[in-house]
C-alpha atoms as a PDB file:
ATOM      1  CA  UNK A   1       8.575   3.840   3.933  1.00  0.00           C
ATOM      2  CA  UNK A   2       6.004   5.572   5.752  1.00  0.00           C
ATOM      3  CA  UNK A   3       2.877   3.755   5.602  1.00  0.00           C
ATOM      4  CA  UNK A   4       4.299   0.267   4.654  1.00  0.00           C
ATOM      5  CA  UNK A   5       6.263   0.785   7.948  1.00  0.00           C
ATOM      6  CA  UNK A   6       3.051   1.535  10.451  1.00  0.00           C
ATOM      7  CA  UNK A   7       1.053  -1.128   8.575  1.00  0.00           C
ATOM      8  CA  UNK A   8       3.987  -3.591   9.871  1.00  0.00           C
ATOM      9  CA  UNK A   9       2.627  -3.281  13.307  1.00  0.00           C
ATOM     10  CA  UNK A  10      -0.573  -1.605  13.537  1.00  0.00           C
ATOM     11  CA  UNK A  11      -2.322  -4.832  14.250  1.00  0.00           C
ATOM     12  CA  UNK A  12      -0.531  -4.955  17.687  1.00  0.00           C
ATOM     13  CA  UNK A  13      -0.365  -1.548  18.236  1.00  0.00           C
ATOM     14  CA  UNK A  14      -4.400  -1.786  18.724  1.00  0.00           C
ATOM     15  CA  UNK A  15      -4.435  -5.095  20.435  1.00  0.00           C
ATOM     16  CA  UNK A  16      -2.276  -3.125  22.512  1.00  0.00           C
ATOM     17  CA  UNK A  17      -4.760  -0.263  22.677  1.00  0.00           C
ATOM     18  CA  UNK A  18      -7.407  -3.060  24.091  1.00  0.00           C
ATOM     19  CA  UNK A  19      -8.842  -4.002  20.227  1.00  0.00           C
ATOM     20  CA  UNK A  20     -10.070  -7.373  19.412  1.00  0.00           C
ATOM     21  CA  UNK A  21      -8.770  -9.608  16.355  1.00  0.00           C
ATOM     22  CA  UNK A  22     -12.325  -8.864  15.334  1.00  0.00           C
ATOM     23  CA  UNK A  23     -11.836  -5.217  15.612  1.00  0.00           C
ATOM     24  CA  UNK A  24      -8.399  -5.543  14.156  1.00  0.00           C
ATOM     25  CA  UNK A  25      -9.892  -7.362  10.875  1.00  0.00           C
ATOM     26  CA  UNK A  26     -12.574  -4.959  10.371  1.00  0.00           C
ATOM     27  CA  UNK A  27     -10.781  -1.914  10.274  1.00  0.00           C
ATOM     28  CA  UNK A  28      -8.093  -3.695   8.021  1.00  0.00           C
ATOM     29  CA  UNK A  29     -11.113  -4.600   5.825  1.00  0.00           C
ATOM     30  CA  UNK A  30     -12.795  -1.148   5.951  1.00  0.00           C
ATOM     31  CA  UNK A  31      -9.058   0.776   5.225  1.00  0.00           C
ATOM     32  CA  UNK A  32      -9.179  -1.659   1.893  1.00  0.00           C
ATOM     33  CA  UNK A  33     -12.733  -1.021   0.819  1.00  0.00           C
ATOM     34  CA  UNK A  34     -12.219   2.715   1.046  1.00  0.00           C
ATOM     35  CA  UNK A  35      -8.782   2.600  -0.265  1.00  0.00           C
ATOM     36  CA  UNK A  36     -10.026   0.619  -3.647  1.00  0.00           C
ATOM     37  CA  UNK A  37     -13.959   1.821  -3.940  1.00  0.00           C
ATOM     38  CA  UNK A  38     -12.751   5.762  -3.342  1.00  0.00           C
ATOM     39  CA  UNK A  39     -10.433   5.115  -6.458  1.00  0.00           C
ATOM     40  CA  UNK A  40     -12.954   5.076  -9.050  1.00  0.00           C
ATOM     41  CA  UNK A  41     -14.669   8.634  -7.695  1.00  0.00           C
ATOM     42  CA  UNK A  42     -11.035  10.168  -7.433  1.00  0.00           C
ATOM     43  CA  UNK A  43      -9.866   8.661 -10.956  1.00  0.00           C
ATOM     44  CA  UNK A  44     -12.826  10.133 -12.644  1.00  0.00           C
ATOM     45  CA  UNK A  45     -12.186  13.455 -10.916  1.00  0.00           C
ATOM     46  CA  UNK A  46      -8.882  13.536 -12.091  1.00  0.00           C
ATOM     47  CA  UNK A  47      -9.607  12.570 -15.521  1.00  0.00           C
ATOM     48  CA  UNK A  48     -12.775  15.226 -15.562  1.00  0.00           C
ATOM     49  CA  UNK A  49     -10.793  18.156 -14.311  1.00  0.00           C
ATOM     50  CA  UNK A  50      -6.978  17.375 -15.168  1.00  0.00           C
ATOM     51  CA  UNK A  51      -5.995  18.248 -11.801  1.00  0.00           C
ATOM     52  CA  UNK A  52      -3.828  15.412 -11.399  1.00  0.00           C
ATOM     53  CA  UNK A  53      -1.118  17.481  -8.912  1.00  0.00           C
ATOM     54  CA  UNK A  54      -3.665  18.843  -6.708  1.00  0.00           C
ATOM     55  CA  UNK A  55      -5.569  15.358  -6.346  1.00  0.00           C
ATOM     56  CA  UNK A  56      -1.962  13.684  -5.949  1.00  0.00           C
ATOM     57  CA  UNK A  57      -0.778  16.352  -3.254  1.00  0.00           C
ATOM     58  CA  UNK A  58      -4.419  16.398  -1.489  1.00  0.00           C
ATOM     59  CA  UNK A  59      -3.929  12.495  -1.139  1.00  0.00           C
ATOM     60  CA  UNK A  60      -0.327  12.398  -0.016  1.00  0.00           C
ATOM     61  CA  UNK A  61      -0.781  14.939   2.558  1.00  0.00           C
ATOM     62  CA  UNK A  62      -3.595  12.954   4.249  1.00  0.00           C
ATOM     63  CA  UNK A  63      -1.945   9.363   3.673  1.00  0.00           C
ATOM     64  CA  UNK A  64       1.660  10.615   5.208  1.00  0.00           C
ATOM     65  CA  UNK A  65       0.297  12.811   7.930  1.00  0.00           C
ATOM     66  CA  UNK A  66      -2.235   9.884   9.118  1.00  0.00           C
ATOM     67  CA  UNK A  67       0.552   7.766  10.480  1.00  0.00           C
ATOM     68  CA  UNK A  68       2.991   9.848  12.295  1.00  0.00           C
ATOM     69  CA  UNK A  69      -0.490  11.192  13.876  1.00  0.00           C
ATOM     70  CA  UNK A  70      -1.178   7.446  15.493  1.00  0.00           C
ATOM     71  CA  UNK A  71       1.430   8.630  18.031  1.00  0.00           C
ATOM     72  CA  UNK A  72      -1.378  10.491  19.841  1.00  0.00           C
ATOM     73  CA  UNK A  73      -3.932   8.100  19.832  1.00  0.00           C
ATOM     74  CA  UNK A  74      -4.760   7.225  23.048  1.00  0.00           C
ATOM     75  CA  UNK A  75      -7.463   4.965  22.361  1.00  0.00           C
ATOM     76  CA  UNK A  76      -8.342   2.199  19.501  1.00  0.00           C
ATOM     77  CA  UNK A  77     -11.024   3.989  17.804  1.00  0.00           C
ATOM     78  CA  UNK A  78      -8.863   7.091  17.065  1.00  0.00           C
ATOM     79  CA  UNK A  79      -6.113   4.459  16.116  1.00  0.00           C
ATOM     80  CA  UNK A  80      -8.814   2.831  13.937  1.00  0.00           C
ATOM     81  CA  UNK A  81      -9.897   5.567  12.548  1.00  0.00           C
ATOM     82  CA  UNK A  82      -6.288   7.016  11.849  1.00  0.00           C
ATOM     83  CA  UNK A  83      -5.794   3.849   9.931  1.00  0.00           C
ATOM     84  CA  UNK A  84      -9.029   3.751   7.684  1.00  0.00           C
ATOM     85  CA  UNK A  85      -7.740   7.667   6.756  1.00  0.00           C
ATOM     86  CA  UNK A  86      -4.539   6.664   5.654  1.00  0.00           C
ATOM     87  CA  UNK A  87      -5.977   4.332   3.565  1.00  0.00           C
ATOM     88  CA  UNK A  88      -8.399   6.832   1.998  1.00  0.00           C
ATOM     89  CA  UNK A  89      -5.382   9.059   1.603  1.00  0.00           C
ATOM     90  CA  UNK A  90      -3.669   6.268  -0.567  1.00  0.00           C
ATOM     91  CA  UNK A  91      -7.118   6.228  -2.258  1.00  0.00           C
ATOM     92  CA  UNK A  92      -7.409   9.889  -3.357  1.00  0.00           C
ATOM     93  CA  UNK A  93      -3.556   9.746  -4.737  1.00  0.00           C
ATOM     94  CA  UNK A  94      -3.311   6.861  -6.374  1.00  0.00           C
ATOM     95  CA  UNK A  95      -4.808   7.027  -9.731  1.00  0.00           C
ATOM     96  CA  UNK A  96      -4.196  10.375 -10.219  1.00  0.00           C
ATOM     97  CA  UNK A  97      -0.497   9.359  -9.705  1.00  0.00           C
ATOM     98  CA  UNK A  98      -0.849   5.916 -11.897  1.00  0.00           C
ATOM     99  CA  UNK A  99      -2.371   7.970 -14.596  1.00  0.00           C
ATOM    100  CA  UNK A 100       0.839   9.808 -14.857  1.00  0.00           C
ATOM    101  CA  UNK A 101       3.247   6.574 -14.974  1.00  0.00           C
ATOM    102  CA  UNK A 102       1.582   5.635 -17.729  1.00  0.00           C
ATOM    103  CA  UNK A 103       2.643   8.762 -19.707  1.00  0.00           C
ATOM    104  CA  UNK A 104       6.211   7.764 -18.896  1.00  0.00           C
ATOM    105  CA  UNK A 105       5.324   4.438 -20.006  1.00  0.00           C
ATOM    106  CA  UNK A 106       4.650   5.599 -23.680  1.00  0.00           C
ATOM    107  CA  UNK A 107       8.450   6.000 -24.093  1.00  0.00           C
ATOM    108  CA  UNK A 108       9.869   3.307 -21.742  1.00  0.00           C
ATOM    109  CA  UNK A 109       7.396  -0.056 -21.596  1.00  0.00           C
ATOM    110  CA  UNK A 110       4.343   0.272 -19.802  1.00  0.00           C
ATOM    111  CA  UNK A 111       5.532  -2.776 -18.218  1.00  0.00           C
ATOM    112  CA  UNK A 112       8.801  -1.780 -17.062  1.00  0.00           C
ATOM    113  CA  UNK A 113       8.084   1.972 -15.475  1.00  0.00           C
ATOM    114  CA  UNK A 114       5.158   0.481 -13.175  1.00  0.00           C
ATOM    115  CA  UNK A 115       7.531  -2.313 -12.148  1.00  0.00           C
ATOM    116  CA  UNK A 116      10.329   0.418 -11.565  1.00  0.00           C
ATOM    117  CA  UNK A 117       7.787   2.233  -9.368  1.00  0.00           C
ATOM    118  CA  UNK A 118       6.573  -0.654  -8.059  1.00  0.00           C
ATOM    119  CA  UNK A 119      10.098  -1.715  -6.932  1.00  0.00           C
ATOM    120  CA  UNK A 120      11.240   2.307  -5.821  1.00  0.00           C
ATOM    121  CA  UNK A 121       7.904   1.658  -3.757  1.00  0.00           C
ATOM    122  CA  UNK A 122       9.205  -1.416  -2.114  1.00  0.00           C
ATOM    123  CA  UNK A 123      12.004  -0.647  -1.474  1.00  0.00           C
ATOM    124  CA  UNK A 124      10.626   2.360   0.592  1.00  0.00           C
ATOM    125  CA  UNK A 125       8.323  -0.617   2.148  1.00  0.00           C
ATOM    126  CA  UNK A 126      11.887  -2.895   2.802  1.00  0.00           C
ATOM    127  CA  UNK A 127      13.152   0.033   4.840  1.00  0.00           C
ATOM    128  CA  UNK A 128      10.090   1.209   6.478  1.00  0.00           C
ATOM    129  CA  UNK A 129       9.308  -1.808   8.855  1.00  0.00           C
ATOM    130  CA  UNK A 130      13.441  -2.426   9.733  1.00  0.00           C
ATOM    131  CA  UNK A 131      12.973   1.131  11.293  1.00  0.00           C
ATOM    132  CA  UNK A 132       9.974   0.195  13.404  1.00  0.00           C
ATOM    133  CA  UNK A 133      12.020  -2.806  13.928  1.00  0.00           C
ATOM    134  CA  UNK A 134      14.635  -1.161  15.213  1.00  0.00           C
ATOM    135  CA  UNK A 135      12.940   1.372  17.311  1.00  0.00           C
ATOM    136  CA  UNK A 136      11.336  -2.001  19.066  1.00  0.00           C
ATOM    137  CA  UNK A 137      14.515  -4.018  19.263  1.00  0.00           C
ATOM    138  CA  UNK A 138      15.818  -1.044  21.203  1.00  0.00           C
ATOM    139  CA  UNK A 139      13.018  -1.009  23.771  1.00  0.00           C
ATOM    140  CA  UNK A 140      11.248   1.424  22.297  1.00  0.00           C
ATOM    141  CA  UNK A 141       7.266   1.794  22.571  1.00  0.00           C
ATOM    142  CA  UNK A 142       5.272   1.806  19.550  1.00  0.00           C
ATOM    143  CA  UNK A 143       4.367   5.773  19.522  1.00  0.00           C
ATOM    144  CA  UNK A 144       8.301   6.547  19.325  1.00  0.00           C
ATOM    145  CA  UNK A 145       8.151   4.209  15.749  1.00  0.00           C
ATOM    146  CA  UNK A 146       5.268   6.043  14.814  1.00  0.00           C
ATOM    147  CA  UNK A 147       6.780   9.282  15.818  1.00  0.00           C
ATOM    148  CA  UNK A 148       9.689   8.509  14.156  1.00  0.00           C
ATOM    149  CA  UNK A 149       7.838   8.185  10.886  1.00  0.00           C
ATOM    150  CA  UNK A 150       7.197  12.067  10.520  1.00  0.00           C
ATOM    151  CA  UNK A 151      10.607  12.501   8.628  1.00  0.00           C
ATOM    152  CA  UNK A 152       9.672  10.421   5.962  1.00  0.00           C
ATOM    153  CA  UNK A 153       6.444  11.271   5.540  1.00  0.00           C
ATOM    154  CA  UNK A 154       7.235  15.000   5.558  1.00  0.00           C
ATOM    155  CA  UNK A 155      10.180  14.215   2.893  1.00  0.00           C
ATOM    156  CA  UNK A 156       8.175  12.506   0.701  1.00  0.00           C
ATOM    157  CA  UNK A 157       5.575  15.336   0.635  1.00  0.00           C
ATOM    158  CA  UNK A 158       8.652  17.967  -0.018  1.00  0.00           C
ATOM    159  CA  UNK A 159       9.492  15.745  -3.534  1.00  0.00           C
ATOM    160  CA  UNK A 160       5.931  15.247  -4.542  1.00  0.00           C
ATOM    161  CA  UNK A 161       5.963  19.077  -4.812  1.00  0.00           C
ATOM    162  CA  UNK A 162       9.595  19.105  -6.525  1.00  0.00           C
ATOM    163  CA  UNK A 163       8.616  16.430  -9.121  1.00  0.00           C
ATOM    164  CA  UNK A 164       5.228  19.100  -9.617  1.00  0.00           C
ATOM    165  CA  UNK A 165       7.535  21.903 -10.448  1.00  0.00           C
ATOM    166  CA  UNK A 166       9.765  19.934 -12.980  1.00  0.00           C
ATOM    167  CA  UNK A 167       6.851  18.578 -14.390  1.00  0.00           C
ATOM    168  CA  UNK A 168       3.743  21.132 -13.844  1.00  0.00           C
ATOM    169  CA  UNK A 169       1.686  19.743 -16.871  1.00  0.00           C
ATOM    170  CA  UNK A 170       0.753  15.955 -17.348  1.00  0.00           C
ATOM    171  CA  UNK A 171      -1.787  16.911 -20.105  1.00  0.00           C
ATOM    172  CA  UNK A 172      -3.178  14.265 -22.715  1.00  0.00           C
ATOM    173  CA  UNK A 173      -2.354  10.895 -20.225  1.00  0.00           C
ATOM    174  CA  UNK A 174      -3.093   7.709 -23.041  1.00  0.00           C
ATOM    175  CA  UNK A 175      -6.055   6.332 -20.846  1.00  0.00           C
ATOM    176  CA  UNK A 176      -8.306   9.252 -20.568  1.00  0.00           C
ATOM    177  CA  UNK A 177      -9.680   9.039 -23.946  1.00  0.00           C
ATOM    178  CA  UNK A 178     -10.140   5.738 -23.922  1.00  0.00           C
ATOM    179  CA  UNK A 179     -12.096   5.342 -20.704  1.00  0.00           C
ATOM    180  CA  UNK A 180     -14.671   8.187 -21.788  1.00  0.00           C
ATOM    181  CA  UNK A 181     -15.252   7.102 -25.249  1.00  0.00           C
ATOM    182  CA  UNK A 182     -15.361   3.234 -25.418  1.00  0.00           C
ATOM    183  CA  UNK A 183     -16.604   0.317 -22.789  1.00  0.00           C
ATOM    184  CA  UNK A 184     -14.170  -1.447 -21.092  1.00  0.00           C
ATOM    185  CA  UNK A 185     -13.463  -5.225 -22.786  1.00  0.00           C
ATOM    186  CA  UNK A 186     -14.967  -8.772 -21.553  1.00  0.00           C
ATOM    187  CA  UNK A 187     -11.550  -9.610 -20.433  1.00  0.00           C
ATOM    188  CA  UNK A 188     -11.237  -6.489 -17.619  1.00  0.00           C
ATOM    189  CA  UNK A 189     -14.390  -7.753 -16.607  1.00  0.00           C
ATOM    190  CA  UNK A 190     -12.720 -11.094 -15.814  1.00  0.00           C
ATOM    191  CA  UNK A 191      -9.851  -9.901 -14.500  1.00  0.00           C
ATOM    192  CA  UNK A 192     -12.366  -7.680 -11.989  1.00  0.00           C
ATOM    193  CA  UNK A 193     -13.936 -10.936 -11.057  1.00  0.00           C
ATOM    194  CA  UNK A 194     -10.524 -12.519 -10.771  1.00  0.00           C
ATOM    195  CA  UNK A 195      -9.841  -9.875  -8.396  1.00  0.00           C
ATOM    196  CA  UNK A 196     -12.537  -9.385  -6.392  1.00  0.00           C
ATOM    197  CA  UNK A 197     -12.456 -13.014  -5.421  1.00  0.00           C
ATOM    198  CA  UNK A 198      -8.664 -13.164  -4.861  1.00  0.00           C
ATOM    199  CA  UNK A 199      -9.740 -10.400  -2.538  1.00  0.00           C
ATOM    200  CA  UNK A 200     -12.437 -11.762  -0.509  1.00  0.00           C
ATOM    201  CA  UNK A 201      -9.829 -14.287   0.576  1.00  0.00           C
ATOM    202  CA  UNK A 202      -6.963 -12.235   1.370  1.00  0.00           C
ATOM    203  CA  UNK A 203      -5.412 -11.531   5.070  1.00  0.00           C
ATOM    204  CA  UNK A 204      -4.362  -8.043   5.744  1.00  0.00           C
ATOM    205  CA  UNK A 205      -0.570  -8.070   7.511  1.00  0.00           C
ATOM    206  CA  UNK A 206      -2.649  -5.779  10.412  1.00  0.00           C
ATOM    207  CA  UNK A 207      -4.568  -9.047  11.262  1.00  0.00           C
ATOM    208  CA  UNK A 208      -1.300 -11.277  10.546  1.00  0.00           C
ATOM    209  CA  UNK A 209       0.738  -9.293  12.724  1.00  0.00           C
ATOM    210  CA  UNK A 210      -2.069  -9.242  15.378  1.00  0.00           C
ATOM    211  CA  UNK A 211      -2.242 -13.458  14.949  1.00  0.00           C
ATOM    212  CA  UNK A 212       1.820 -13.410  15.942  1.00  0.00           C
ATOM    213  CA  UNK A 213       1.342 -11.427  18.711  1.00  0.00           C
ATOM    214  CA  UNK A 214      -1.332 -13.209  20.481  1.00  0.00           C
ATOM    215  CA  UNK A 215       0.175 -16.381  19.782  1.00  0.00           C
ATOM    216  CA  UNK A 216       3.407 -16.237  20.329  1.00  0.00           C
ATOM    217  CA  UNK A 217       4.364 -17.175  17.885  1.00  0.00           C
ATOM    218  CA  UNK A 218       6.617 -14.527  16.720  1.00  0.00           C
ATOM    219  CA  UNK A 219       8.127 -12.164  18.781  1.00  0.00           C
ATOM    220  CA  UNK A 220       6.755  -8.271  18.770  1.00  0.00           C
ATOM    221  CA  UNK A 221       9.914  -7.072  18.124  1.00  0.00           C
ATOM    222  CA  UNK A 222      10.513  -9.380  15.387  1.00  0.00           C
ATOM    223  CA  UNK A 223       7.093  -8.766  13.445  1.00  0.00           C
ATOM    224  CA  UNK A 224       8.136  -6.027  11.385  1.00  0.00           C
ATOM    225  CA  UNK A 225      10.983  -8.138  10.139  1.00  0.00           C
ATOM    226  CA  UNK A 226       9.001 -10.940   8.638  1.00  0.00           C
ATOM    227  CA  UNK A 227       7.171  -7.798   7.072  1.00  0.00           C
ATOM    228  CA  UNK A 228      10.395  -6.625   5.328  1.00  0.00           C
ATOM    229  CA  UNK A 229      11.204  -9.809   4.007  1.00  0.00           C
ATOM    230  CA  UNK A 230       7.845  -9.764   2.135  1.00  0.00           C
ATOM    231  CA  UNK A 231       8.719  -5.755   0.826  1.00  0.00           C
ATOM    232  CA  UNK A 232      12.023  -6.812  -0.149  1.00  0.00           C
ATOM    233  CA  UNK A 233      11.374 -10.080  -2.141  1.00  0.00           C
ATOM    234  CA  UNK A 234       7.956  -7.917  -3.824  1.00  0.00           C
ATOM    235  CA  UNK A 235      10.545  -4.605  -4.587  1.00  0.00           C
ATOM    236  CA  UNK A 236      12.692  -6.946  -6.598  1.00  0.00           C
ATOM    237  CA  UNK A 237      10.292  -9.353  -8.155  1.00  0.00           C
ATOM    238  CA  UNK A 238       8.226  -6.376  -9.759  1.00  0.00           C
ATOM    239  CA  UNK A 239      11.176  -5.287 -11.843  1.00  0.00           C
ATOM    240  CA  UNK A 240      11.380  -8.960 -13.436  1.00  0.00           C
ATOM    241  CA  UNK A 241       7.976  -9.211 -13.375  1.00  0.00           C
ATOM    242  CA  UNK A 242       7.715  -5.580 -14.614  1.00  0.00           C
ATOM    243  CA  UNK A 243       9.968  -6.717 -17.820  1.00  0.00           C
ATOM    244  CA  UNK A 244       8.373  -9.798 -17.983  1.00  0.00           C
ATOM    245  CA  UNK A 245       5.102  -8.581 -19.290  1.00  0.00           C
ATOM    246  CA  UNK A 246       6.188  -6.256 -21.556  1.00  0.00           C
ATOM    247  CA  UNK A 247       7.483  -9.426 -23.106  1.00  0.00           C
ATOM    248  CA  UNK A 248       4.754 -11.900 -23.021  1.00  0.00           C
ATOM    249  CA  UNK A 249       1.821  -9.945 -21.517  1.00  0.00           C
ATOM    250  CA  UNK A 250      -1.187 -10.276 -19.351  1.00  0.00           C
ATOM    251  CA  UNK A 251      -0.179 -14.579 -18.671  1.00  0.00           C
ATOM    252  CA  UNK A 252       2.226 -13.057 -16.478  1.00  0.00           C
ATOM    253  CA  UNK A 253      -0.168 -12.181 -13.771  1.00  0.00           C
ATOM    254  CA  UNK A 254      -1.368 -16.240 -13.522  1.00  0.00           C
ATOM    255  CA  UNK A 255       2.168 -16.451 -11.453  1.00  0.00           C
ATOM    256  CA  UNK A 256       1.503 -13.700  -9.280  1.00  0.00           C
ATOM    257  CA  UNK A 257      -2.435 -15.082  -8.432  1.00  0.00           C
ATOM    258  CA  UNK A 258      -1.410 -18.467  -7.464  1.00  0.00           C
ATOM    259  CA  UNK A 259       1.928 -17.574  -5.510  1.00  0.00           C
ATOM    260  CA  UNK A 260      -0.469 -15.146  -3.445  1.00  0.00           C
ATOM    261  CA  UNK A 261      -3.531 -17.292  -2.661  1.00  0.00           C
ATOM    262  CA  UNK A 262      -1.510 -20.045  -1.616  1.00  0.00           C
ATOM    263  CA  UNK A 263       0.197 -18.629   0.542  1.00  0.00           C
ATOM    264  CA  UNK A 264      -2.846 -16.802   2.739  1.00  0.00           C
ATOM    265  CA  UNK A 265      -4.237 -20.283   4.621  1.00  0.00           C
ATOM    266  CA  UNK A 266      -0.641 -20.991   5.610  1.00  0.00           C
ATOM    267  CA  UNK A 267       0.386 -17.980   7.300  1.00  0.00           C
ATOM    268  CA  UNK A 268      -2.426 -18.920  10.249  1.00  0.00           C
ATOM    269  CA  UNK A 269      -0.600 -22.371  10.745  1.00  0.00           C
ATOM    270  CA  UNK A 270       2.335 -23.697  12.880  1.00  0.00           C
ATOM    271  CA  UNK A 271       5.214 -21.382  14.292  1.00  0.00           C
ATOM    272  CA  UNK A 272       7.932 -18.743  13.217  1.00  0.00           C
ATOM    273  CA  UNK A 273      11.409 -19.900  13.256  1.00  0.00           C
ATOM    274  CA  UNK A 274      13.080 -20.585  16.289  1.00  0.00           C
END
């Protein structure tokens, strides 16, 4: 809810600020690099010193704290730099918190508790941008959204450290052993590659939103709507999706790679709905 809901409009809010679309890209860019390369040095950390709370609360304290705190930029490079640190924030939590789910997952389908928290997440994401939304619809400025966003973020620190008291100890996680002791298989290799070029051709939503703005072709106010719609239809399909391949497996993910790089070159053509 937090950070889904800045990302909704933090392209405009630095065009605003006097940033370029170039500008606007390359921070997008640089918030992903850092949000995906970090992972690897975190994840080992985690794994090395089975401090999976502390890296988890370290990294959700800087990724929720990094938003509300783009109400006092007054300039885009502390915007842009605000940005790129909630998306190293996201970096340092993330697979310490991943490595948990997938303790849950021994008992429940790996599949199905990562599309749970994949749907819980968007969900958060559906309700995150309607806020912003609203905050704009009712002439508000983009600082009050961002403002705004402080009770969330400071909630969902609160329950990261009530889930750590009901559940201080997340010892012997299923992938730890495996990662240190054998080499990963051809086919994660593949899927990396996969990836990384699936990547290299994606549009981040900051540069998106930015596009709308300048054009016209959506209005501001209206941005972080077109947003939700993309949370909400992602919150549900993940549950299916989730079940899915628990059921027939990795071919799963062929749906979710062509629905996606389809529909990047198309989002830079024609008008929103009148």
């Amino acid at each position: 809810m937090t950070y889904e809901g800045a990302r909704s409009v933090t392209g405009p809010f630095l065009g605003t600020l006097g940033a370029s679309a170039a500008v606007v890209g390359f921070t997008a860019g640089l918030g992903e690099l850092l949000g995906y390369a970090l992972r690897s040095v975190t994840g080992l950390i985690s794994d090395r010193t089975g401090k999976y709370w502390i890296v988890t609360i370290v990294g959700y304290i800087v990724n929720m704290l990094a938003v509300p705190a783009l109400a006092l930029s007054g300039n885009w490079p502390l915007a842009a730099g605000l940005v790129v640190t909630e998306r190293t924030g996201r970096a340092i939590r993330k697979p310490a918190t991943e490595a948990m789910l997938s303790f849950a997952g021994k008992q429940i389908g790996r599949g199905w508790v990562f599309g749970l928290n994949e749907a819980l997440d968007q969900a958060g994401a559906t309700i995150g941008p309607l806020v912003i939304s609203f905050v704009l619809f009712r002439h508000g400025s983009y600082r009050s959204a961002f403002s705004l966003l402080l009770i969330p973020a400071v909630l969902t620190i609160a329950i990261i450290f009530v889930a750590r008291h009901f559940f201080p100890n997340p010892h012997d996680l299923e992938v730890s052993e495996t990662i240190q002791k054998e080499r990963f298989p051809r086919i994660y290799w593949l899927y990396m590659i996969a990836a990384g070029c699936f990547a290299a051709g994606f549009a981040d939503f900051a540069l998106i939103a930015y596009h709308f703005q300048k054009s016209a072709s959506v209005a501001a106010n209206l941005v972080p709507i077109y947003y939700t719609v993309a949370m909400a239809v992602g919150a549900i399909g993940a549950l299916g999706l989730g079940k899915m391949f628990d059921v027939i497996g990795l071919r799963i993910l062929l749906i979710g790679f062509f629905l996606s790089a389809l529909s990047a070159p198309l989002l830079f053509l024609g008008t929103g709905w009148r």
